[in-house]
N, C-alpha and C. Protein backbone atom coordinates (compact mmCIF):
# COMPACT_ATOMS: atom_id res chain seq x y z
N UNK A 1 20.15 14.06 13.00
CA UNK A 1 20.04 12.69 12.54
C UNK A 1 19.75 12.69 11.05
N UNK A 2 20.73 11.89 10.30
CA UNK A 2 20.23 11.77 8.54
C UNK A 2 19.61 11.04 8.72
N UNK A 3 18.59 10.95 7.60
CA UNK A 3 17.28 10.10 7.03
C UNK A 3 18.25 9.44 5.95
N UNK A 4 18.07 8.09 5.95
CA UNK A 4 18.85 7.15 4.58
C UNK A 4 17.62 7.53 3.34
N UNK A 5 17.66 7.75 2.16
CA UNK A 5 16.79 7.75 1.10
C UNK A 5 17.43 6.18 0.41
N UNK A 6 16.04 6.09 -0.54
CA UNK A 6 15.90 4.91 -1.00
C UNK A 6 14.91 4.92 -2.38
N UNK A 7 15.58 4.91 -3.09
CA UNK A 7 15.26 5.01 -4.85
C UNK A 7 14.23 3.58 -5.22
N UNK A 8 13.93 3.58 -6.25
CA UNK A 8 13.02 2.28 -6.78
C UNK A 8 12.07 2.78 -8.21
N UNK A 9 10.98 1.69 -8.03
CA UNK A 9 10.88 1.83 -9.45
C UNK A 9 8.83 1.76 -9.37
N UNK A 10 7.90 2.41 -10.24
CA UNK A 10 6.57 1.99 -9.82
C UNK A 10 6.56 0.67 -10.68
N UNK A 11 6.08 -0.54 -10.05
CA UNK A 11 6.23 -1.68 -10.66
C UNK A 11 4.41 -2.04 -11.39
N UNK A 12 3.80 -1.79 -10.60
CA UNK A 12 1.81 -1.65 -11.05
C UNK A 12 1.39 -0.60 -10.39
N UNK A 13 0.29 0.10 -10.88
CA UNK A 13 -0.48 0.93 -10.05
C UNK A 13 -2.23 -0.18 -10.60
N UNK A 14 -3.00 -0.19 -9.66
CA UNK A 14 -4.19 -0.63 -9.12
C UNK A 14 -5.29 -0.10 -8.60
N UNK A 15 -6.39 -0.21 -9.36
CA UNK A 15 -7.43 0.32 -8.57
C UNK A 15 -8.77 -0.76 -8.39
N UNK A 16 -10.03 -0.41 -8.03
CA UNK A 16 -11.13 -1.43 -7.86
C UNK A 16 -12.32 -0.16 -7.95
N UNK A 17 -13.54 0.63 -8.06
CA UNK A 17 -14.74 0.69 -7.85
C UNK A 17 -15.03 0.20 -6.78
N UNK A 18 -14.91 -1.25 -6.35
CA UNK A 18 -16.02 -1.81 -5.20
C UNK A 18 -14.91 -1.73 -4.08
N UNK A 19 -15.36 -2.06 -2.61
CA UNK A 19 -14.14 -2.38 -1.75
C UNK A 19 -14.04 -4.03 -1.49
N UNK A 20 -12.92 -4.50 -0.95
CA UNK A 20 -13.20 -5.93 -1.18
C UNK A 20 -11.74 -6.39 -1.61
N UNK A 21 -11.32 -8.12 -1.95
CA UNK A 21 -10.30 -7.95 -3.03
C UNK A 21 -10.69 -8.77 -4.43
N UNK A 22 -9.91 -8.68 -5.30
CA UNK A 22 -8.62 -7.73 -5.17
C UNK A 22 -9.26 -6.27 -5.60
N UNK A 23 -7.89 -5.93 -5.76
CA UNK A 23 -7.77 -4.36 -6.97
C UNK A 23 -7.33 -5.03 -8.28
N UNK A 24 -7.53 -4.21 -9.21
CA UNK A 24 -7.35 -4.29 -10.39
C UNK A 24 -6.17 -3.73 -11.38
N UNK A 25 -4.74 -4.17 -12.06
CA UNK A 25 -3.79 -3.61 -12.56
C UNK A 25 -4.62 -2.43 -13.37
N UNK A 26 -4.12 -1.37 -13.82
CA UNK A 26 -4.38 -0.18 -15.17
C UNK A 26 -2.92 -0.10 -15.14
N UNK A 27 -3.38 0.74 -16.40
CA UNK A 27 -1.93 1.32 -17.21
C UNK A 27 -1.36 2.68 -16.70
N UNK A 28 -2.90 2.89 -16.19
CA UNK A 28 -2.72 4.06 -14.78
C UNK A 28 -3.05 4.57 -14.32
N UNK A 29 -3.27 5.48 -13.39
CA UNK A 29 -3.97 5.56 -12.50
C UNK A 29 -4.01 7.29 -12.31
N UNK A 30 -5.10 8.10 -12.42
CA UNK A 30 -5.21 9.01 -11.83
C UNK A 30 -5.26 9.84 -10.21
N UNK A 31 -4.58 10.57 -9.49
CA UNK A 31 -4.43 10.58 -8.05
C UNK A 31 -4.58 12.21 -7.54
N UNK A 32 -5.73 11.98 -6.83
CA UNK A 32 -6.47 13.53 -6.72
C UNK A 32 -6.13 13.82 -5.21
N UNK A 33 -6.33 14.77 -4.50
CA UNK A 33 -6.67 14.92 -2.96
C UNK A 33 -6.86 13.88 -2.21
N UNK A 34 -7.91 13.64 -2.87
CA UNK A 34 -8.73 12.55 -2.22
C UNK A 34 -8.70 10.82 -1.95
N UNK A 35 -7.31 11.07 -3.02
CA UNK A 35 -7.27 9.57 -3.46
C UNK A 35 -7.03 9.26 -4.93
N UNK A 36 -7.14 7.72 -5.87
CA UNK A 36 -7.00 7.73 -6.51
C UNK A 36 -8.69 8.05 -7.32
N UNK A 37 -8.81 8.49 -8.51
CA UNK A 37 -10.28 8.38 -8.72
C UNK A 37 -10.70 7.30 -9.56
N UNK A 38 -11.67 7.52 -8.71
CA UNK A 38 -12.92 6.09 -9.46
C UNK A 38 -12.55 4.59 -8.33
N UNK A 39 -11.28 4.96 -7.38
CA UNK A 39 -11.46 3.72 -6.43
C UNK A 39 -12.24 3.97 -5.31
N UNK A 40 -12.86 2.70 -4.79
CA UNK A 40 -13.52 2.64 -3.78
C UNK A 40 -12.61 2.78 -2.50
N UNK A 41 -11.65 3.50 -2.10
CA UNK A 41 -10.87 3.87 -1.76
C UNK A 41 -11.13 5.44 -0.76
N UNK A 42 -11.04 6.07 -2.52
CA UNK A 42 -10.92 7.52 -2.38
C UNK A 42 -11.98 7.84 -1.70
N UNK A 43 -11.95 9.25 -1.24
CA UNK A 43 -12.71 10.12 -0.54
C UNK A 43 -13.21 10.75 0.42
N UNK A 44 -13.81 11.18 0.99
CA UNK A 44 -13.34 12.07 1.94
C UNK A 44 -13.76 11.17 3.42
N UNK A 45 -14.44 10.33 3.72
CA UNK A 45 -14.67 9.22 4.50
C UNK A 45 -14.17 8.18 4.32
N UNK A 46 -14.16 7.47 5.65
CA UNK A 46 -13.93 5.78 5.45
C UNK A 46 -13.93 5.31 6.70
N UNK A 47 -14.79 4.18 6.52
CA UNK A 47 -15.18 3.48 7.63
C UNK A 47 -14.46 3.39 8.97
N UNK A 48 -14.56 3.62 9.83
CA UNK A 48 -13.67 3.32 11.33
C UNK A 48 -13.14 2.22 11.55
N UNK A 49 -12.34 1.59 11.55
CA UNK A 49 -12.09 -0.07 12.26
C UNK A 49 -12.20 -0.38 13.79
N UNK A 50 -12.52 0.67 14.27
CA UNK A 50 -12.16 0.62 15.46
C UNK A 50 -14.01 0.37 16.03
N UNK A 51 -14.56 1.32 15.60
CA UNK A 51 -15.74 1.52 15.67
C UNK A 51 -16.90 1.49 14.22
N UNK A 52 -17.02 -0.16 13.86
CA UNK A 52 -17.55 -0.28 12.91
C UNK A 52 -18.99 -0.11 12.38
N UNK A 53 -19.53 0.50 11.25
CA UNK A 53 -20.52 1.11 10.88
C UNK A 53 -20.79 2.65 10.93
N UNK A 54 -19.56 3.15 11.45
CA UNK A 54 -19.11 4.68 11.76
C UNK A 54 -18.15 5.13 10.72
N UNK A 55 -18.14 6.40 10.35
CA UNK A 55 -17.59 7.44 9.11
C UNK A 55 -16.34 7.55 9.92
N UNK A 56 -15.37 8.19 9.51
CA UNK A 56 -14.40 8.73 10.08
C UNK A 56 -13.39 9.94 8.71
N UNK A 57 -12.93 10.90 8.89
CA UNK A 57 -11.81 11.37 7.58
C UNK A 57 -11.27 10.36 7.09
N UNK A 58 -10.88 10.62 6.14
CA UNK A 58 -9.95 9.85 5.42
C UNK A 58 -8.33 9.58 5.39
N UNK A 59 -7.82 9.25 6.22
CA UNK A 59 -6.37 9.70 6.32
C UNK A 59 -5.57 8.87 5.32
N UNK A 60 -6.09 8.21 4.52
CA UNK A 60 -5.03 6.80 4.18
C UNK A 60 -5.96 6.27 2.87
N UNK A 61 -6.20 7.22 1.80
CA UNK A 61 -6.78 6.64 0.65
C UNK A 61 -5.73 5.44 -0.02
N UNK A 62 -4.35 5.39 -0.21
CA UNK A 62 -3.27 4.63 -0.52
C UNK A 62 -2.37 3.73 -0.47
N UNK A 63 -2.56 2.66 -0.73
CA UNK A 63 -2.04 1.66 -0.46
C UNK A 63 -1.01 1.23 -1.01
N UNK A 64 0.48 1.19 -0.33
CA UNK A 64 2.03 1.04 -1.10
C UNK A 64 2.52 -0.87 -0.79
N UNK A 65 2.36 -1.34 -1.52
CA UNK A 65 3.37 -3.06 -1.37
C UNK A 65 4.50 -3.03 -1.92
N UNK A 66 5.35 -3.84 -1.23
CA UNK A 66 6.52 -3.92 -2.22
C UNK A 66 6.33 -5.49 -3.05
N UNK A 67 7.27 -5.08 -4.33
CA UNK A 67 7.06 -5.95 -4.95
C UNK A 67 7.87 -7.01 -4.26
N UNK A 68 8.86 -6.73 -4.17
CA UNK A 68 10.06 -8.01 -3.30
C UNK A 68 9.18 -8.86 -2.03
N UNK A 69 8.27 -8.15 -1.35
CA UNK A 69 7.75 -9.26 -0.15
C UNK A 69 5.96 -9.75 -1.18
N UNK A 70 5.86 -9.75 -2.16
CA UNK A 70 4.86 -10.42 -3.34
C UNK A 70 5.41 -11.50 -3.47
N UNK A 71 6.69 -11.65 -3.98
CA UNK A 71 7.40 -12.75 -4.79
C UNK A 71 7.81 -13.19 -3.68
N UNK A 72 8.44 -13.09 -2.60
CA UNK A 72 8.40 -13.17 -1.45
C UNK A 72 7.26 -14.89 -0.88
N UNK A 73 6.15 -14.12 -0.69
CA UNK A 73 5.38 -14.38 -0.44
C UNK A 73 4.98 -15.58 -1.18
N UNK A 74 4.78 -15.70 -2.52
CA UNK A 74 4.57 -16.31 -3.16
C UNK A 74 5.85 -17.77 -3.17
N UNK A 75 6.95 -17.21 -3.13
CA UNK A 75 8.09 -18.33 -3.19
C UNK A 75 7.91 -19.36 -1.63
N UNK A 76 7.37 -18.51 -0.62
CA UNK A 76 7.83 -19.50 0.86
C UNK A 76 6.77 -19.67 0.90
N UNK A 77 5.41 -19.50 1.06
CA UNK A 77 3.99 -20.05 1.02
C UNK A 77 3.41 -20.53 -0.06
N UNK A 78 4.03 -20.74 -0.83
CA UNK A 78 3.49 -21.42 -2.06
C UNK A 78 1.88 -20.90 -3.01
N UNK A 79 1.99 -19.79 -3.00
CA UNK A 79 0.84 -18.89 -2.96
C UNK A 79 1.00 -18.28 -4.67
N UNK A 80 0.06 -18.02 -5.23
CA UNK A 80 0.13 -16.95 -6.53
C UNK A 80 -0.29 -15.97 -6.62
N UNK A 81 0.16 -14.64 -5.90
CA UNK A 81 -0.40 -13.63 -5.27
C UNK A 81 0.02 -12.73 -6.80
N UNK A 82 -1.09 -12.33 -7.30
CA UNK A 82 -1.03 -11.41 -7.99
C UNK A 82 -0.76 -9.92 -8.30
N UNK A 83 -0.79 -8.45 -8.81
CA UNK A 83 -0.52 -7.36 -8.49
C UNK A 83 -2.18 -7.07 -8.14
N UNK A 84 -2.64 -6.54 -7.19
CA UNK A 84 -3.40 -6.08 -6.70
C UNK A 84 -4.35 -7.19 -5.40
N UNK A 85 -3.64 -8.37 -5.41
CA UNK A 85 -3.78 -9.56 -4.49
C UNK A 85 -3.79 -9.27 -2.92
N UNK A 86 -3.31 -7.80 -2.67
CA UNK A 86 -2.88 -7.63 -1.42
C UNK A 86 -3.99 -6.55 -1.31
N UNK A 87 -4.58 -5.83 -2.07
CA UNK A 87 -5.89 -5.07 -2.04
C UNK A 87 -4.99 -3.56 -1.92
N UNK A 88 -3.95 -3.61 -2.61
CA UNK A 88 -3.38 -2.48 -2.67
C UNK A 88 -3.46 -1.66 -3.85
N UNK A 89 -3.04 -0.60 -4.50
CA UNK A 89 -3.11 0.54 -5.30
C UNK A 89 -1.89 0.68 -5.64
N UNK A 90 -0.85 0.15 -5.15
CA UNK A 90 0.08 0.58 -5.67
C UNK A 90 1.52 -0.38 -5.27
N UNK A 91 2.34 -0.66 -6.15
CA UNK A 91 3.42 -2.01 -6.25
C UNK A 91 4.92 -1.37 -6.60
N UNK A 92 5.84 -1.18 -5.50
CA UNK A 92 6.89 -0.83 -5.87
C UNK A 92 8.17 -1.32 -5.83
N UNK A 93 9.15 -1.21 -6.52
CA UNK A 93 10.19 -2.07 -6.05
C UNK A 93 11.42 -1.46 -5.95
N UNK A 94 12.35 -2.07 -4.92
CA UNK A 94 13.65 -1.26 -4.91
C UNK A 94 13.51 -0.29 -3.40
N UNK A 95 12.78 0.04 -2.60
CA UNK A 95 12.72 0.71 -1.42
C UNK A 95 12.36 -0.67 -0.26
N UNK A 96 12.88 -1.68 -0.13
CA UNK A 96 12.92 -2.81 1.28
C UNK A 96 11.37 -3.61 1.14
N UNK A 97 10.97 -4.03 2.20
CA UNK A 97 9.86 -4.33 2.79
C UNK A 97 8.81 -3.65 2.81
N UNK A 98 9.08 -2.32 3.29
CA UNK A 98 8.78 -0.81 3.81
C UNK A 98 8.05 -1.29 5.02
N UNK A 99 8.50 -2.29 5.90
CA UNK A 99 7.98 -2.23 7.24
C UNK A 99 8.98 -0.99 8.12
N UNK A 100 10.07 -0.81 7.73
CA UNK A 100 10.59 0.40 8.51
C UNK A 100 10.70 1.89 8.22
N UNK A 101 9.42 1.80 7.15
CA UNK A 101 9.01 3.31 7.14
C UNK A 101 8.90 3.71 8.19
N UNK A 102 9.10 5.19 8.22
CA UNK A 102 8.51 5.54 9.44
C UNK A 102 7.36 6.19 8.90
N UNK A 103 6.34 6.77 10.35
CA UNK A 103 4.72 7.49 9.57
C UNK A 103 5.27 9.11 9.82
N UNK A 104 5.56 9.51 8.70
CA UNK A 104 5.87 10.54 8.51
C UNK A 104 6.58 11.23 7.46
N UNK A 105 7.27 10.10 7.03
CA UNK A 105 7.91 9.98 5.89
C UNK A 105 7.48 10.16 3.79
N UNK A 106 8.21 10.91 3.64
CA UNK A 106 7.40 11.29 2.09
C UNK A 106 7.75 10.17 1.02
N UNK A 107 6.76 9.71 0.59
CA UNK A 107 7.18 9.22 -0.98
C UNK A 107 6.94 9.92 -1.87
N UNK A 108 8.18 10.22 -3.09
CA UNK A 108 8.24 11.28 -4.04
C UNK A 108 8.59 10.39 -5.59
N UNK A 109 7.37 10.59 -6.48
CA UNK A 109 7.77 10.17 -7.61
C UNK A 109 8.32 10.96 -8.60
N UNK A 110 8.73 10.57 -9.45
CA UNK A 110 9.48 11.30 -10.18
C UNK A 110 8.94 12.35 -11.06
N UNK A 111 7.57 11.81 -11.34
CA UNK A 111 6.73 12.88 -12.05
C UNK A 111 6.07 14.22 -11.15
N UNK A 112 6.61 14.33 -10.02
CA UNK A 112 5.62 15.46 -9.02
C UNK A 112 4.71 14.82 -8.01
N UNK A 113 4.51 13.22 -7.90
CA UNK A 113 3.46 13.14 -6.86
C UNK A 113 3.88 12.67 -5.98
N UNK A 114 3.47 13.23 -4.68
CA UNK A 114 4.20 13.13 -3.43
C UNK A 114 3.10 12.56 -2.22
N UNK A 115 3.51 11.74 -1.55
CA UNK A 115 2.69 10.92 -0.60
C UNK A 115 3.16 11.08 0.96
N UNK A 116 2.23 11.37 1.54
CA UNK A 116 3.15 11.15 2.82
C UNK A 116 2.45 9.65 4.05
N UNK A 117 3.63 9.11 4.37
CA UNK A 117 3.01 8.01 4.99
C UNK A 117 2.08 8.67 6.05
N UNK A 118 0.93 7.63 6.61
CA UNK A 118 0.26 8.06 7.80
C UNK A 118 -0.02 6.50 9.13
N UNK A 119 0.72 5.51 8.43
CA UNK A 119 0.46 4.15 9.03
C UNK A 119 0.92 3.07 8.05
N UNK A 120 1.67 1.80 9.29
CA UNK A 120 1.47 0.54 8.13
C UNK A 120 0.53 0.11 7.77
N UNK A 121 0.31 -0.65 6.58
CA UNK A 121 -0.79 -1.45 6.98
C UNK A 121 -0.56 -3.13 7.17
N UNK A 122 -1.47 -3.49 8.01
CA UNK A 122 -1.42 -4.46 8.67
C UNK A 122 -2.16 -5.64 8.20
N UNK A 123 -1.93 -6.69 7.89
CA UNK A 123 -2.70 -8.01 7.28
C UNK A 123 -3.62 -8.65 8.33
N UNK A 124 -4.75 -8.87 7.58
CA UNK A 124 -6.02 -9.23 8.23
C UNK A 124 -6.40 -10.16 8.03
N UNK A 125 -7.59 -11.14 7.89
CA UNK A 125 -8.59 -12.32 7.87
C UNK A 125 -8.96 -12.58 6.44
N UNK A 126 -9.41 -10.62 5.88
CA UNK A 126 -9.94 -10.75 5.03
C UNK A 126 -8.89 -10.92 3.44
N UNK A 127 -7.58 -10.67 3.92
CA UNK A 127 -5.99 -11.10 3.00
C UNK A 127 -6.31 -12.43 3.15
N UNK A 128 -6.36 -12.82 4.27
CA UNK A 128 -5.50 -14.65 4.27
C UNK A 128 -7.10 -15.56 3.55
N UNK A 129 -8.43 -14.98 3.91
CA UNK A 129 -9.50 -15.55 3.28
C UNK A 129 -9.14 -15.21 1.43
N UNK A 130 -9.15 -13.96 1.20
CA UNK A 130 -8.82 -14.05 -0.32
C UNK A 130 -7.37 -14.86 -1.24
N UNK A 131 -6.15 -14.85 -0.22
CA UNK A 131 -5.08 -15.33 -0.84
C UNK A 131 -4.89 -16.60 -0.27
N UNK A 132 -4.69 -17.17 0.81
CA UNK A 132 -4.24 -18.13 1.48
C UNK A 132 -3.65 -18.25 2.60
N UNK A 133 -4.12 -18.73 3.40
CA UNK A 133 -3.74 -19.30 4.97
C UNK A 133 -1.77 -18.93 5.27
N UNK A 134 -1.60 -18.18 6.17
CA UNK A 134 -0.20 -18.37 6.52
C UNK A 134 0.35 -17.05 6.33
N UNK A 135 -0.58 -16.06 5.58
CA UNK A 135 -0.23 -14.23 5.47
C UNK A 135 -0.22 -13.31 6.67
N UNK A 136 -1.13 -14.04 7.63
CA UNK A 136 -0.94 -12.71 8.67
C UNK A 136 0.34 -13.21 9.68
N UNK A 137 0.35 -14.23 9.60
CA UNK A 137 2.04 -14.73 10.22
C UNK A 137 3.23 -14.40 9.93
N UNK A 138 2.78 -14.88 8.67
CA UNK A 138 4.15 -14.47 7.60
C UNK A 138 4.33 -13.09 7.04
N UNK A 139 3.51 -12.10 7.53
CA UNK A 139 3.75 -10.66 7.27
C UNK A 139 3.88 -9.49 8.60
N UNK A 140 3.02 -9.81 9.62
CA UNK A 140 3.38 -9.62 10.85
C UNK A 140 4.46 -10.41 11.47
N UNK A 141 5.66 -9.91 12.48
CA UNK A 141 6.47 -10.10 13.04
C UNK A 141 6.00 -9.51 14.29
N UNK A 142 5.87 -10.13 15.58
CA UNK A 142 5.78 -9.52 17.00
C UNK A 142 7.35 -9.08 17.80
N UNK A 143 7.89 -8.25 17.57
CA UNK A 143 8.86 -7.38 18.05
C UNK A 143 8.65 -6.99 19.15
N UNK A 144 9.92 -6.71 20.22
CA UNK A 144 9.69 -6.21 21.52
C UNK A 144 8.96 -4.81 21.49
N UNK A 145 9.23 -3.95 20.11
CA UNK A 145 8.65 -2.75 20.04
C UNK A 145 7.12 -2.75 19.25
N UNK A 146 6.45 -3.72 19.87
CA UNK A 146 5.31 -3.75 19.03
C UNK A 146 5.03 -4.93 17.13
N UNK A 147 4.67 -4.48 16.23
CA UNK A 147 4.52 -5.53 15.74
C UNK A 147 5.30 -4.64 13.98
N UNK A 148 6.16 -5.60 13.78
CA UNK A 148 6.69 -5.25 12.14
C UNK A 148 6.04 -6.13 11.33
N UNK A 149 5.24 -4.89 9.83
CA UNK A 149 4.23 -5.18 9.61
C UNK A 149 5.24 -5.36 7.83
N UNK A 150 5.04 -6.17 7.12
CA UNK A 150 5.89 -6.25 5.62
C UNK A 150 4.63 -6.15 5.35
N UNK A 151 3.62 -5.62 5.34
CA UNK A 151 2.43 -5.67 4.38
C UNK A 151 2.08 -4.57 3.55
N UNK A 152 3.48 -3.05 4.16
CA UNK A 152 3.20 -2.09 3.30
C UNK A 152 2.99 -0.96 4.19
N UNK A 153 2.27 -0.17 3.27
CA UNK A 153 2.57 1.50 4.16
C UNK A 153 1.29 1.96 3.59
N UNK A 154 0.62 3.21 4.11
CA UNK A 154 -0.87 3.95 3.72
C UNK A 154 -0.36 5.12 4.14
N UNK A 155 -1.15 5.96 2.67
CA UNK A 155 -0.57 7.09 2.51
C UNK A 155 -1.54 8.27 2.38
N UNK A 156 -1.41 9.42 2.58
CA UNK A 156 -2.55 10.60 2.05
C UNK A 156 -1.51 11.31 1.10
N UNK A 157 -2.60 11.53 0.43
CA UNK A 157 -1.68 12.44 -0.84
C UNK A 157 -1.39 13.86 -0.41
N UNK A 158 -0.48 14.41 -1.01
CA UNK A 158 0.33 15.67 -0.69
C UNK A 158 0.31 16.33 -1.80
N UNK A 159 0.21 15.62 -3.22
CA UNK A 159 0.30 16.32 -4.35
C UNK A 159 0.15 15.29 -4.97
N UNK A 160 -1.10 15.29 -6.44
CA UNK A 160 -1.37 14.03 -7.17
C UNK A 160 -0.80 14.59 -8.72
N UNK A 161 -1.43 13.60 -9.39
CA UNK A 161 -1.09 13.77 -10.89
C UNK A 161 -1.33 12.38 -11.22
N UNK A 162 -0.40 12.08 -12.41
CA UNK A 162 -1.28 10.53 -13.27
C UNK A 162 0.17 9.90 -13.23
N UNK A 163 -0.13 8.00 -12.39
CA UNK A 163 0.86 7.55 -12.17
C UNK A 163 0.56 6.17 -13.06
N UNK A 164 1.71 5.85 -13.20
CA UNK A 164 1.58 4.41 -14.71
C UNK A 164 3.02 3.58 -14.12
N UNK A 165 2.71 2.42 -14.50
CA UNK A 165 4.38 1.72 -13.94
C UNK A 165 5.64 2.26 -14.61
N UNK A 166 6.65 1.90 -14.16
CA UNK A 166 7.68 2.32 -14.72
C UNK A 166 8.40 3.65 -14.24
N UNK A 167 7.34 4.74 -13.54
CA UNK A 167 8.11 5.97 -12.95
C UNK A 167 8.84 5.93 -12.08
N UNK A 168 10.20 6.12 -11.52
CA UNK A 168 10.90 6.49 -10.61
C UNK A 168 9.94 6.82 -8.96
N UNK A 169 10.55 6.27 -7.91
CA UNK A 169 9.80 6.76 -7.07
C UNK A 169 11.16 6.77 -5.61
N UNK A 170 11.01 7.41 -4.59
CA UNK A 170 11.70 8.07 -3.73
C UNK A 170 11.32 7.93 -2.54
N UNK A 171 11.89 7.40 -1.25
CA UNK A 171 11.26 7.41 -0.04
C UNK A 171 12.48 8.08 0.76
C-alpha cells in the first residue's frame, strides 16, 4: 500500500510557560526530546485525562493545526481565532485538515526535525470557553468509524532542532 505525501509550509510556531490558553506566536521555537523548551508543555510528565490529578509519560508534547481549518473556522463561526487560539505550538499550511493523519505517521521539516504523530487532538470545553461557542461541533464530526477530529494532530519528537515560520514541512 503507498502512503500519499503531502508538502506545506510552517505558517507560526507557538509556545506559553503556563498551561491554559492561548500559546504565544515567537519567531521560534526551540524543540528538544522533550518537547519544545520553556513550554508548559514539555517534559517528561503530563497529567492523565483519563485519571485526573495523576502523572502519566509524556507521549504528545506537540501540538500541529492547520492553518486552512483557523481561517476556516473563523469565516463560518464568525470567530477571530488567532495563531496560538487553539492552544497549539505549531500552525501549518498546505497538508489538509490533518484529521486523516494517521497515528503513526512522520512529520519531516525541512531543516532535520522530525515528529511522529501519536493521536488527534480533540476539541474540548476549555477551546469553546476561550474562543467561542460552536468549536467542538464544528471540529468534531461523528463518523460511523468513530469521531473525525479537524482540530489537529499531537506529536512526540523524533529529532528536534530550532523551528521559525516559513520552513518547509512534510507529512
Amino acid at each position: 500500500m503507498s502512503v500519499e505525501s503531502k508538502s506545506g509550509k510552517v505558517v507560526a510556531v507557538c509556545m506559553s510557560p503556563e498551561h491554559g490558553f492561548p500559546t504565544y506566536p515567537q519567531d521560534f521555537i526551540v524543540i528538544g526530546m522533550l518537547g519544545i523548551e520553556g513550554d508548559a508543555h514539555s517534559g517528561e510528565l503530563r497529567e492523565s485525562f483519563t485519571k485526573p490529578g495523576t502523572l502519566k509519560p509524556n507521549d504528545r508534547p506537540i501540538s500541529i493545526v492547520a492553518e486552512e481549518i483557523r481561517i476556516w473556522v473563523n469565516k463560518n463561526l464568525g470567530l477571530d481565532m488567532q495563531h496560538g487560539d487553539f492552544n497549539e505550538q505549531m500552525v501549518v499550511e498546505g497538508l489538509s485538515d490533518l484529521g486523516d493523519v494517521e497515528v503513526g505517521s512522520v512529520v519531516t521539516f525541512d531543516n532535520g526535525i522530525m515528529l511522529e504523530v501519536v493521536d488527534h487532538a480533540y476539541p474540548c470545553k476549555k477551546l469553546e470557553d476561550h474562543n467561542g461557542l460552536g468549536l467542538i461541533k464544528a471540529l468534531a464530526v461523528k463518523t460511523e468509524n468513530g469521531v473525525y477530529s479537524r482540530r489537529g494532530i499531537l506529536c512526540k519528537v523524533l529529532n528536534g532542532g530550532e523551528l521559525k515560520p516559513g520552513v518547509g514541512v512534510t507529512l
